[in-house]
C-alpha atoms as a PDB file:
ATOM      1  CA  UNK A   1       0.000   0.000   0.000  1.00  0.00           C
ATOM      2  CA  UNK A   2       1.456   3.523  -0.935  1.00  0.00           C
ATOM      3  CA  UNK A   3       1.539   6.148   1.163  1.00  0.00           C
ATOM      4  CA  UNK A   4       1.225  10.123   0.039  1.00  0.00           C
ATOM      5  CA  UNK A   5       4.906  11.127   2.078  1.00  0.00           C
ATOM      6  CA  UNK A   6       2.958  14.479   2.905  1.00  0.00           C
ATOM      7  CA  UNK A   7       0.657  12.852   4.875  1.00  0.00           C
ATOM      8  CA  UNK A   8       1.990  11.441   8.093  1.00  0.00           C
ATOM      9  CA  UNK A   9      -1.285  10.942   9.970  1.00  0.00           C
ATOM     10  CA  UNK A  10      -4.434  10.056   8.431  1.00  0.00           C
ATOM     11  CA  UNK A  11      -5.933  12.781  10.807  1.00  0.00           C
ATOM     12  CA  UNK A  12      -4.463  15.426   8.333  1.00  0.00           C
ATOM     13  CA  UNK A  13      -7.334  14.317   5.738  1.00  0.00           C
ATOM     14  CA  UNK A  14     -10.419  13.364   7.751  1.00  0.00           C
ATOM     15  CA  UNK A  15     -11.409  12.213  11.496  1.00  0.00           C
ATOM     16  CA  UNK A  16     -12.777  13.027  14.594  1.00  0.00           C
ATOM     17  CA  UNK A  17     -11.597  15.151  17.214  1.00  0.00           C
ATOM     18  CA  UNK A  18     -12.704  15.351  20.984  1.00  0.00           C
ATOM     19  CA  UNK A  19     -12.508  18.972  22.410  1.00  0.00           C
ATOM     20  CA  UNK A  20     -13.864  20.596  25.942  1.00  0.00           C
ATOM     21  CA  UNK A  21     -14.958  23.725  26.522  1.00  0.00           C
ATOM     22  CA  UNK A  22     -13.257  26.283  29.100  1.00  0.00           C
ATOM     23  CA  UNK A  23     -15.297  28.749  30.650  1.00  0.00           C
ATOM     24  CA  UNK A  24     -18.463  30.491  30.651  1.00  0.00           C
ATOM     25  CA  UNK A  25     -21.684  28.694  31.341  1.00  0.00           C
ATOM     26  CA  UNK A  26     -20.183  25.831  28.778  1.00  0.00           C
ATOM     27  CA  UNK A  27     -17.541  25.096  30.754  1.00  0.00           C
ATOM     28  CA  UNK A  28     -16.464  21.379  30.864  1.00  0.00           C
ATOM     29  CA  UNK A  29     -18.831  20.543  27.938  1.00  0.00           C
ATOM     30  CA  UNK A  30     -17.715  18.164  25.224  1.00  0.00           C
ATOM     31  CA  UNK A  31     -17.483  18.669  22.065  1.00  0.00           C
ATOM     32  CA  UNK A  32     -16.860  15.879  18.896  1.00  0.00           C
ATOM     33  CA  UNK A  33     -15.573  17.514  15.538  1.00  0.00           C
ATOM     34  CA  UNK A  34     -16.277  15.558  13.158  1.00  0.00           C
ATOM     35  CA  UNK A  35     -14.198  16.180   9.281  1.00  0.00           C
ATOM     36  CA  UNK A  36     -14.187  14.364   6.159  1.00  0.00           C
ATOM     37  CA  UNK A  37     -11.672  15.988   4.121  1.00  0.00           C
ATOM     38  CA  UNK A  38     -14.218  17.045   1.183  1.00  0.00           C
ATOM     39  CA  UNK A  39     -15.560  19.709   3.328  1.00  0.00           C
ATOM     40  CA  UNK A  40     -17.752  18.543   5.586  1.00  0.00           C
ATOM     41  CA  UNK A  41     -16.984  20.196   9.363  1.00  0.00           C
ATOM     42  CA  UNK A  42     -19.693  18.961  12.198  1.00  0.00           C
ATOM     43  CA  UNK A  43     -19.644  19.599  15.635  1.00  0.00           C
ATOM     44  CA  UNK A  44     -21.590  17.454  17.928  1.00  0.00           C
ATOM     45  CA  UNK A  45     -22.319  17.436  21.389  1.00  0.00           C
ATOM     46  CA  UNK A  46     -22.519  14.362  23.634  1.00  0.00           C
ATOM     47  CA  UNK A  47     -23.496  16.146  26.760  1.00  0.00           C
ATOM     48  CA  UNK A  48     -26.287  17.777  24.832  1.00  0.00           C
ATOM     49  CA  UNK A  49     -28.006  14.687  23.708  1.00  0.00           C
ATOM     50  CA  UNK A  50     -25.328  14.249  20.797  1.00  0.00           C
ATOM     51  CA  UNK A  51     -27.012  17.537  18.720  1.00  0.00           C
ATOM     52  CA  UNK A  52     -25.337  19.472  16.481  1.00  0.00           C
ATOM     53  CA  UNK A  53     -24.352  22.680  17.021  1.00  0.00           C
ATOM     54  CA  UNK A  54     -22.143  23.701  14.378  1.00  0.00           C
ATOM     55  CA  UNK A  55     -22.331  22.812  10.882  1.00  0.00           C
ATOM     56  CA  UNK A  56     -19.736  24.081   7.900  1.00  0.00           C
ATOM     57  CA  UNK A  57     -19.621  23.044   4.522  1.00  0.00           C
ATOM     58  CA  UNK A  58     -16.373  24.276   3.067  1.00  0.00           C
ATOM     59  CA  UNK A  59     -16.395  27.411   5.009  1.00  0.00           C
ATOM     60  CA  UNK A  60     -19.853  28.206   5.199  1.00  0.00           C
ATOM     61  CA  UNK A  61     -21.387  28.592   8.158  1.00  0.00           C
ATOM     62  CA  UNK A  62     -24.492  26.621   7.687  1.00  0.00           C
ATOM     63  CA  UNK A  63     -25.738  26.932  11.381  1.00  0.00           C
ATOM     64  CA  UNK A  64     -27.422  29.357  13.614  1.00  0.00           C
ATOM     65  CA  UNK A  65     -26.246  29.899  17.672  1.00  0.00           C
ATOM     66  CA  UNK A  66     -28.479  31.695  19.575  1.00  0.00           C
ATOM     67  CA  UNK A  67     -27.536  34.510  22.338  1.00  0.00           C
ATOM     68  CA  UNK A  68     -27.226  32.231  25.384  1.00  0.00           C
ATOM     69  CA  UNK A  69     -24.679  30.032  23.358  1.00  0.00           C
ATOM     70  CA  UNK A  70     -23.334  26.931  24.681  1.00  0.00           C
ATOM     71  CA  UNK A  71     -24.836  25.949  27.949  1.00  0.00           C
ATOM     72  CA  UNK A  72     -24.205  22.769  29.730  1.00  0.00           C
ATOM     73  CA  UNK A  73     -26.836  20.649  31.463  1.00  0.00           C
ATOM     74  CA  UNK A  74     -26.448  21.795  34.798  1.00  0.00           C
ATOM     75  CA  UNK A  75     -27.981  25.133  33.728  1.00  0.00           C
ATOM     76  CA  UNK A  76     -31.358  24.342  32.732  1.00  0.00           C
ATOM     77  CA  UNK A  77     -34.290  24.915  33.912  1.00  0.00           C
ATOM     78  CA  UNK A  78     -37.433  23.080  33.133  1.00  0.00           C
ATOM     79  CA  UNK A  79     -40.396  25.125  34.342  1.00  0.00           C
ATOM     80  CA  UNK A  80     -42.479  27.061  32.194  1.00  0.00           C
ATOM     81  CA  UNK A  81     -40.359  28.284  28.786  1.00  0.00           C
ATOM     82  CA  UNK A  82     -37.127  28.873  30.471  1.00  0.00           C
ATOM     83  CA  UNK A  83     -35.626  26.026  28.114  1.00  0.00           C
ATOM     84  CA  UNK A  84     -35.028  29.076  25.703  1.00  0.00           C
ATOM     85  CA  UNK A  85     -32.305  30.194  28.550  1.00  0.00           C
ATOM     86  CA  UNK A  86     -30.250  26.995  27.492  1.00  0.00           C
ATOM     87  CA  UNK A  87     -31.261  26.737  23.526  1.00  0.00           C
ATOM     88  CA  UNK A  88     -27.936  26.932  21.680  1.00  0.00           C
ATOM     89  CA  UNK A  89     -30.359  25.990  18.316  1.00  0.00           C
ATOM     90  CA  UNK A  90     -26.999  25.151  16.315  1.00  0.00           C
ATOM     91  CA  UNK A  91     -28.002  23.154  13.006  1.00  0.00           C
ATOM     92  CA  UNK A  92     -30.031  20.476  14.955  1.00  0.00           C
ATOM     93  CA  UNK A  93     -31.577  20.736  18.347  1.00  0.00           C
ATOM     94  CA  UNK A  94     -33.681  17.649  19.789  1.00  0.00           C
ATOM     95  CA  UNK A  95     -37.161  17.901  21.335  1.00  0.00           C
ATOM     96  CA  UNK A  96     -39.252  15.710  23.631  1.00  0.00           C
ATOM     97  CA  UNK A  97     -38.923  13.111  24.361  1.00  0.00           C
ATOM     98  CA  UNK A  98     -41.345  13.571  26.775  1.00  0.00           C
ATOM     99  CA  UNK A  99     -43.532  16.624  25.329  1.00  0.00           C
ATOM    100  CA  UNK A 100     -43.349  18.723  22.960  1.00  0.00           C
ATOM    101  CA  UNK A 101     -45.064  22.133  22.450  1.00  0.00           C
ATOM    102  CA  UNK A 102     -45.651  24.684  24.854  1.00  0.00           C
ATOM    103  CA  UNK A 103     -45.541  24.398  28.488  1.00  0.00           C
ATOM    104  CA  UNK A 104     -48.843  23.017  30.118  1.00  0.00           C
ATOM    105  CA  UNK A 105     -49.760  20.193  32.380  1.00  0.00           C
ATOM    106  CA  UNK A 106     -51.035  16.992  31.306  1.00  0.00           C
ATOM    107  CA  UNK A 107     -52.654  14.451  34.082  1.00  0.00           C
ATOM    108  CA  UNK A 108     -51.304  15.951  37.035  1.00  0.00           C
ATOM    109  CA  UNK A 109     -47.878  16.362  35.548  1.00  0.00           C
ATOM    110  CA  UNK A 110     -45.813  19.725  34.709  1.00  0.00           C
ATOM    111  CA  UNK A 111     -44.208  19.318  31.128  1.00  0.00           C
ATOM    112  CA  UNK A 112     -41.935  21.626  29.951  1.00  0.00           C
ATOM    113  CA  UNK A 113     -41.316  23.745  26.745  1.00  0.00           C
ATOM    114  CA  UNK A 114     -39.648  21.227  23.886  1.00  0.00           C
ATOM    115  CA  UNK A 115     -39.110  18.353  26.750  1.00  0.00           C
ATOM    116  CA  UNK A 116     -35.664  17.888  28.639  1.00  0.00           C
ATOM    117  CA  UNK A 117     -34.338  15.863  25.884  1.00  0.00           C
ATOM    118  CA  UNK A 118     -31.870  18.163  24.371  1.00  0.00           C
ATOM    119  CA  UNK A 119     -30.679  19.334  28.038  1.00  0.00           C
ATOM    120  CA  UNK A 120     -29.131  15.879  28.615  1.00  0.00           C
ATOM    121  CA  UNK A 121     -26.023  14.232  28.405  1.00  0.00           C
ATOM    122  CA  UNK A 122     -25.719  11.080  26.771  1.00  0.00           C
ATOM    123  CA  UNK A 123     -25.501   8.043  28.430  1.00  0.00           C
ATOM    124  CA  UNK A 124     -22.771   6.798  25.685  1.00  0.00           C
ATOM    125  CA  UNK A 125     -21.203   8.108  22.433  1.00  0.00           C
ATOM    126  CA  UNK A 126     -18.966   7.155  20.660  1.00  0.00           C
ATOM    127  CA  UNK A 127     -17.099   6.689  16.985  1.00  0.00           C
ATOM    128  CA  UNK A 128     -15.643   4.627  14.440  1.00  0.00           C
ATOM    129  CA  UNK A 129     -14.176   5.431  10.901  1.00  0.00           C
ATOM    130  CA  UNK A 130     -13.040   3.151   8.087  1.00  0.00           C
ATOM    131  CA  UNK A 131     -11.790   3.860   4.513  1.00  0.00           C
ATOM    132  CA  UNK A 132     -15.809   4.868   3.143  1.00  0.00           C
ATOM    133  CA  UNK A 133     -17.053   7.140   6.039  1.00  0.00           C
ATOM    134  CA  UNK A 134     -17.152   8.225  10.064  1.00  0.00           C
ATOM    135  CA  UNK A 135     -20.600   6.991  12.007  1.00  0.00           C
ATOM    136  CA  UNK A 136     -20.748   8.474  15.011  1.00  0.00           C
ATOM    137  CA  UNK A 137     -23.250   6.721  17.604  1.00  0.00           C
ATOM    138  CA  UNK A 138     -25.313   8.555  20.567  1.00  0.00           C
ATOM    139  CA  UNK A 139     -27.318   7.169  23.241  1.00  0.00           C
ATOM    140  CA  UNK A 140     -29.578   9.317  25.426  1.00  0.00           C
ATOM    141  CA  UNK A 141     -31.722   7.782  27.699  1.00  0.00           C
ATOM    142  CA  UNK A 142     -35.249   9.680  29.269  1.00  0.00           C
ATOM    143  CA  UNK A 143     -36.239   7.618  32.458  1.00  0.00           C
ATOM    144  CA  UNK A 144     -38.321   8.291  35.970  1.00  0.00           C
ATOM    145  CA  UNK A 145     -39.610   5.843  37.833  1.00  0.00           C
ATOM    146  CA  UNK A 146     -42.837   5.098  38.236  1.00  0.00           C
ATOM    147  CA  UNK A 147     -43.215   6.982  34.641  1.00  0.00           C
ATOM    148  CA  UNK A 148     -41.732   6.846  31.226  1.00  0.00           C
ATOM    149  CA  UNK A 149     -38.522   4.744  30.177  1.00  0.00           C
ATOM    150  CA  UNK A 150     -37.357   5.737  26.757  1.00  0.00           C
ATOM    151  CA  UNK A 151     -33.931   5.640  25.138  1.00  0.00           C
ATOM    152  CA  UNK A 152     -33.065   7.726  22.126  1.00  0.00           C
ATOM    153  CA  UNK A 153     -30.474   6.410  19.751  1.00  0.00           C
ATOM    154  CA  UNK A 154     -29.040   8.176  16.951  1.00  0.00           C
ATOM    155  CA  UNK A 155     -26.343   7.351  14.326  1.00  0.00           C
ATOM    156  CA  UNK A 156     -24.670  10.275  12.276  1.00  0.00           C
ATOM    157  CA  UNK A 157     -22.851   8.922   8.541  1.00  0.00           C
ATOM    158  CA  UNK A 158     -20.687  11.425   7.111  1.00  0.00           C
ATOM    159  CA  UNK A 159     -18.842   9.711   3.681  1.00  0.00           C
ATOM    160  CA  UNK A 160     -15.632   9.855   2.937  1.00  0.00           C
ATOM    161  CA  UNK A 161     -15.494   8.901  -0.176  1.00  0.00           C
ATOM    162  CA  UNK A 162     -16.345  12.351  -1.889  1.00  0.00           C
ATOM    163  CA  UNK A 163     -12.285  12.754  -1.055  1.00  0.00           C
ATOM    164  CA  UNK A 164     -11.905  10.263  -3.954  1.00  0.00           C
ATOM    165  CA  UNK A 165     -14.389  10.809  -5.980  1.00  0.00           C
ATOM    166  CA  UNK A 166     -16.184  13.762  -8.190  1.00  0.00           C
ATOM    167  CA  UNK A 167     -18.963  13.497  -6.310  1.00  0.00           C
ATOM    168  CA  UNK A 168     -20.724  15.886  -3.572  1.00  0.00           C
ATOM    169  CA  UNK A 169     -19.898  14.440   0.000  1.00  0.00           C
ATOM    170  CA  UNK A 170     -22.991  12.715   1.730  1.00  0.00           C
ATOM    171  CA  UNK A 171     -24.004  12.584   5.717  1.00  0.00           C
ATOM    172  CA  UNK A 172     -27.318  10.595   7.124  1.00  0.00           C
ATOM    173  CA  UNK A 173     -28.956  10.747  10.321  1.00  0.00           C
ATOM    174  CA  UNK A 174     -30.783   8.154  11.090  1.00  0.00           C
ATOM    175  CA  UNK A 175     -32.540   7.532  15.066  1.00  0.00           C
ATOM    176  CA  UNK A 176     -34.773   5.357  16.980  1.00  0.00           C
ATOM    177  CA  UNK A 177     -36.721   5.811  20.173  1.00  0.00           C
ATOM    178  CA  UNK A 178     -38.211   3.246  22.146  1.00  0.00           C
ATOM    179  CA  UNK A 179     -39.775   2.060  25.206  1.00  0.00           C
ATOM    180  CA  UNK A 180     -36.789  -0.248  27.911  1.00  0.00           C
ATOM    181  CA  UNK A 181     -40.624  -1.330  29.311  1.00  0.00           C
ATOM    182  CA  UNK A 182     -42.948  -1.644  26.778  1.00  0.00           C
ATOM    183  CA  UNK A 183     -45.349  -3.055  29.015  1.00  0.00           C
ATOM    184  CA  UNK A 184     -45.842  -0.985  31.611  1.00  0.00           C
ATOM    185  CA  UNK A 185     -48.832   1.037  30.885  1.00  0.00           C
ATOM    186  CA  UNK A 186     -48.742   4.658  31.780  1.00  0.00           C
ATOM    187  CA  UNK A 187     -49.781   7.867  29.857  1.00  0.00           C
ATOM    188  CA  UNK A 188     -47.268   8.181  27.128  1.00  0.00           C
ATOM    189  CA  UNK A 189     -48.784   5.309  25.498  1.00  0.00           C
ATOM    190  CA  UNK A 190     -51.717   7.203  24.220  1.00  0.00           C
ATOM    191  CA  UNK A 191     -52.591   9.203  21.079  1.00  0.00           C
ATOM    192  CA  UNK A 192     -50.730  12.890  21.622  1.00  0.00           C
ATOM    193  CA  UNK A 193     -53.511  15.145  22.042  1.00  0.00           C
ATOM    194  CA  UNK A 194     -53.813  18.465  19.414  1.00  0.00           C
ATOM    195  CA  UNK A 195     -51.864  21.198  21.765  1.00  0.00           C
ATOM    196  CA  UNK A 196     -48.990  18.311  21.599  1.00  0.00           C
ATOM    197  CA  UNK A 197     -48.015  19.491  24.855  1.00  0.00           C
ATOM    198  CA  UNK A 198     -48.231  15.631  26.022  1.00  0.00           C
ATOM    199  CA  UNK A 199     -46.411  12.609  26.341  1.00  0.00           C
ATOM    200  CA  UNK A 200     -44.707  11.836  22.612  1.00  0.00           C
ATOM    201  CA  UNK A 201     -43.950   8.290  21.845  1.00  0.00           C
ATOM    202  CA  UNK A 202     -43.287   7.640  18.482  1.00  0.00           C
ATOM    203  CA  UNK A 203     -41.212  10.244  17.401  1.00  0.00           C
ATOM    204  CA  UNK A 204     -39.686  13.295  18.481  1.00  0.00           C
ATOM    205  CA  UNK A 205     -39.403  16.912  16.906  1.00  0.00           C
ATOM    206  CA  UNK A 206     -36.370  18.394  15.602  1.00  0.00           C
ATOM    207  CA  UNK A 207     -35.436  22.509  15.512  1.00  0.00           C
ATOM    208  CA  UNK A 208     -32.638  22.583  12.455  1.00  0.00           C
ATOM    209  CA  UNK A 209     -31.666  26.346  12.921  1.00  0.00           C
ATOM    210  CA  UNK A 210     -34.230  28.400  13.413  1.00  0.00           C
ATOM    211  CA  UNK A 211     -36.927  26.200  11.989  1.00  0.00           C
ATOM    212  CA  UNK A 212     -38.889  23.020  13.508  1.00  0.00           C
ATOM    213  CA  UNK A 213     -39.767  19.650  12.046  1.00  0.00           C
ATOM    214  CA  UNK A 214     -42.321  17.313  13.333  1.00  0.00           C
END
């Protein structure tokens, strides 16, 4: 196998790089950068639920941060809409999993503005990379007892094989949600009601920027 004797690390080209954040009310957050050397720059973060706040595509800022920035976990607040105190927005901010919607109270129980999803670190993450692509892998997991018991995974592809070939680089997200008990029976089982400030099982919303998707 040749080797290109300008390139001594294949990091030079395309990878993923693990990064924490020094003061301010990020402090201590981590942060994956994810490249694949055809122009492609992502920046995830695990201990927000694996979103994405920063997205480049050769240079160009494709991404939106709002005022507050990056703010870890331990700031938010989940009464009423103070959620927007700790929405970075980025290019893709997760809601639920437990409601969605505005703030309200469903069954004797307070739900918040979006859910807590996107306020919480993951319970794993990780990455792996071979010659075609990077496929980074996030695990949240939204559990009480006595209540709901979901888990969020996501997988992120971003190709490599643009670097090769004349062709425009390529990244899926694909994720799952599901019940650890699906047969306990409690209110997130039922049809969400029209205000969809309830509990959400199915599927969750996504904000990309400053827009939202159902």
């Amino acid at each position: 196998m040749s080797i290109n004797p300008y390139i001594g690390n294949s990091a030079q080209l395309a990878g993923v790089e693990e990064y924490r954040l020094v003061g301010g009310k990020g402090d201590g957050m981590r942060l994956y950068h994810a490249f694949n050397g055809a122009g492609t720059e992502i920046t995830f973060s695990p201990d927000r639920n694996g979103d994405i706040t920063r997205l480049r595509f050769r240079g160009i800022n494709m991404s939106y941060l709002s005022p507050c920035g990056y703010v870890a976990p331990a700031y938010y607040e989940d009464t009423g809409s103070n959620w927007l105190k700790s929405f970075t927005a980025g290019f893709l901010t997760t809601c639920g999993l437990q409601a969605v919607g505005s703030p309200c109270v469903d069954e004797g129980e307070e739900l918040p503005l979006h859910g807590s999803i996107a306020n919480q670190p993951c319970a794993y993450s990780y990455w792996e990379e071979d010659a075609k692509a990077i496929r980074l892998h996030f695990i949240t997991r939204d559990e009480v007892i006595f209540g709901r018991k979901l888990v969020l995974r996501r997988t992120v592809t971003l190709s490599k094989e643009a670097c090769k070939q004349k062709v425009k680089p390529k990244m899926s997200l694909t994720k799952k949600i599901f019940e650890t008990e699906p047969g306990v029976k409690k209110s997130n089982t039922k049809k969400p009601p029209q205000n969809a400030g309830s509990y959400w099982k199915k599927c969750a919303g996504s904000t990309a920027g400053p827009t939202s998707q159902g």
